[in-house]
Protein backbone atom coordinates (compact mmCIF):
# COMPACT_ATOMS: atom_id res chain seq x y z
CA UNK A 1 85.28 83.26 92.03
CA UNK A 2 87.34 85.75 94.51
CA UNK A 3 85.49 88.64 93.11
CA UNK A 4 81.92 87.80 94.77
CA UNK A 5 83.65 88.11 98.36
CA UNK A 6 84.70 91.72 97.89
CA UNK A 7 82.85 94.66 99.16
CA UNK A 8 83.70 98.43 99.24
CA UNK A 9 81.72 101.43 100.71
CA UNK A 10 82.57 105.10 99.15
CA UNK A 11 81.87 107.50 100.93
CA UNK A 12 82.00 111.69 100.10
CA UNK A 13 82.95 112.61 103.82
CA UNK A 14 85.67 112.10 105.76
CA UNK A 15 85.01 109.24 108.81
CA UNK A 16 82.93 107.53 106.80
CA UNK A 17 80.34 110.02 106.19
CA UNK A 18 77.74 111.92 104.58
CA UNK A 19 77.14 110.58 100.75
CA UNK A 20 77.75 106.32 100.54
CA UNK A 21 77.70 104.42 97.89
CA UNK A 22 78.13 100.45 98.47
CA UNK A 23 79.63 97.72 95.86
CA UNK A 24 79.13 94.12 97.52
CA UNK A 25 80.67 92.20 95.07
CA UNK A 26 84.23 92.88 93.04
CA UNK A 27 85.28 93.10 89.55
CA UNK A 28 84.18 96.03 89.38
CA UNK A 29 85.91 99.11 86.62
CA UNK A 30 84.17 102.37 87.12
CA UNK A 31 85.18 104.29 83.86
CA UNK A 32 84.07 107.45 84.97
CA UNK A 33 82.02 108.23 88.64
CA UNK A 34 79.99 110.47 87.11
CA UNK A 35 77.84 108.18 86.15
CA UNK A 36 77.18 108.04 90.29
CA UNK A 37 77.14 111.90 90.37
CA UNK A 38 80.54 111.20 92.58
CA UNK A 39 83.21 112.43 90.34
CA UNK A 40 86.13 114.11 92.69
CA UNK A 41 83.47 113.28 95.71
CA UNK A 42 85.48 110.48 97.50
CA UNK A 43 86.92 111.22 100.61
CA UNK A 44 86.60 107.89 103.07
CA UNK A 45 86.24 103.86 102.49
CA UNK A 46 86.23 101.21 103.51
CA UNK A 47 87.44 97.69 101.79
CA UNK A 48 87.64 94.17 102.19
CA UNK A 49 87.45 90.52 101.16
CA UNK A 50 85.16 88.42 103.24
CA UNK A 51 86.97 85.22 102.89
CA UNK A 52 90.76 86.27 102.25
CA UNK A 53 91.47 89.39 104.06
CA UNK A 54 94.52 90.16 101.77
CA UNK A 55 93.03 89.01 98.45
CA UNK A 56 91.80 92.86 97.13
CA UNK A 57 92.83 95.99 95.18
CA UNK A 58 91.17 99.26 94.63
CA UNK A 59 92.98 101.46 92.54
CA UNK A 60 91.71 105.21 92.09
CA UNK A 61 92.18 106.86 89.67
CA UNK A 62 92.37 111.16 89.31
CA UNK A 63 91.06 111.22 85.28
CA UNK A 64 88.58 109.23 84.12
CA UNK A 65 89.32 105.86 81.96
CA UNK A 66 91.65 105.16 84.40
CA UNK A 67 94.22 107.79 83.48
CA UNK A 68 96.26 110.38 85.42
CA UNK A 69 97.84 110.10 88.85
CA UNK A 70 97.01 107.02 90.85
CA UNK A 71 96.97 105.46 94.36
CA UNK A 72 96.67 101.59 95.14
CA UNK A 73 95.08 100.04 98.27
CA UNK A 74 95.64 96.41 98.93
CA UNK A 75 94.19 94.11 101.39
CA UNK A 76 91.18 94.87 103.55
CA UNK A 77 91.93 98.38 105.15
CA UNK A 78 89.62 101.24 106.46
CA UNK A 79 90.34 104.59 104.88
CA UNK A 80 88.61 107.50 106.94
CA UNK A 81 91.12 110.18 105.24
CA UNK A 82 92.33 110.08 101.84
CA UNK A 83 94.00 114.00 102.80
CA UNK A 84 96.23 111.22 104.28
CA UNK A 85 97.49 109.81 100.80
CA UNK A 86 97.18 113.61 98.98
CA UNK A 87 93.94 112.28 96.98
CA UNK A 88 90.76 113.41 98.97
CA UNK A 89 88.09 114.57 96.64
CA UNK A 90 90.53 113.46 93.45
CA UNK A 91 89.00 110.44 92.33
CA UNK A 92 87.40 110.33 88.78
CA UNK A 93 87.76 106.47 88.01
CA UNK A 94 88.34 103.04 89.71
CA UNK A 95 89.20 99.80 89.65
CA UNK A 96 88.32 96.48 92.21
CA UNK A 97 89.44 92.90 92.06
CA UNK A 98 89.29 90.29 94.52
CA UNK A 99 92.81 89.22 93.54
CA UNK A 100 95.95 91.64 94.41
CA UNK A 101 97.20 93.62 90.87
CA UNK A 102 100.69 93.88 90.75
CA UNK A 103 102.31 97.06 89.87
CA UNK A 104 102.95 95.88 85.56
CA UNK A 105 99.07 95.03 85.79
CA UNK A 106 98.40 98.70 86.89
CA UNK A 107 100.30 99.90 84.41
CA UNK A 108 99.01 97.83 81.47
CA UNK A 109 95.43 99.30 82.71
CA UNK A 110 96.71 102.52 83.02
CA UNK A 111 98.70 102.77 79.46
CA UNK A 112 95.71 100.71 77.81
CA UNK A 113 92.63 102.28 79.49
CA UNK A 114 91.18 99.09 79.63
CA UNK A 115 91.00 96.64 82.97
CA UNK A 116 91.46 93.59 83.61
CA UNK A 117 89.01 90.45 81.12
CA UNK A 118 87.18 89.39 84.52
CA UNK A 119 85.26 92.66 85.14
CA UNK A 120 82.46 94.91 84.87
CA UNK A 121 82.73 98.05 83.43
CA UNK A 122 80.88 100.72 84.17
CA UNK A 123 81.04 103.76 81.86
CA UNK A 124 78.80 107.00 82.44
């Protein structure tokens, strides 16, 4: 299962500090992050796949159930400024798979609200 390889650290302040919260495994839908008090917090992370480098997505999302403006990260990559991509401190919902989405995928979850079968959601 690609998803148990994944990890991603969140973090509320740019360079990978102040506030972290870690996910060590992927498959993950986060509905809304205020169910980890980190709604519009995220500013830095860092993401990767242990075992395939280029085999993850994290899509954020600026409303929560996946709606609104988005921006998609793929393959293992250190963010330390998300000023950098116009989305620091915009995030409201999330989702991780150890599998790159394609665009129509991102769409379907964006127009449906609902993510892909093979994860957990987490709702507030």
């Amino acid at each position: 299962m690609a998803n148990r390889d994944v990890r991603l650290a969140l973090w509320s302040g740019n360079n990978f500090s102040v506030r972290r919260i870690l996910l060590r495994r992927g498959g993950v839908a986060i509905r809304d992050l205020g169910a980890f008090r980190f709604n519009n917090a995220l500013s830095s992370f860092r993401l990767r796949n242990v075992a395939q480098s280029s085999q993850v997505t994290l899509v954020l999302f600026s409303q929560i159930n996946f709606q609104g403006s988005f921006r998609v990260f793929r393959g293992s990559q250190n963010v330390a400024n998300l000023s950098n991509f116009n989305f620091n401190n915009v995030t409201s919902s999330l989702v991780l798979v150890g599998r790159n989405l394609t665009n129509a995928e991102i769409s379907q979850i964006q127009s449906s609200g609902r993510p892909p079968q093979d994860v957990l959601i987490i709702r507030q």
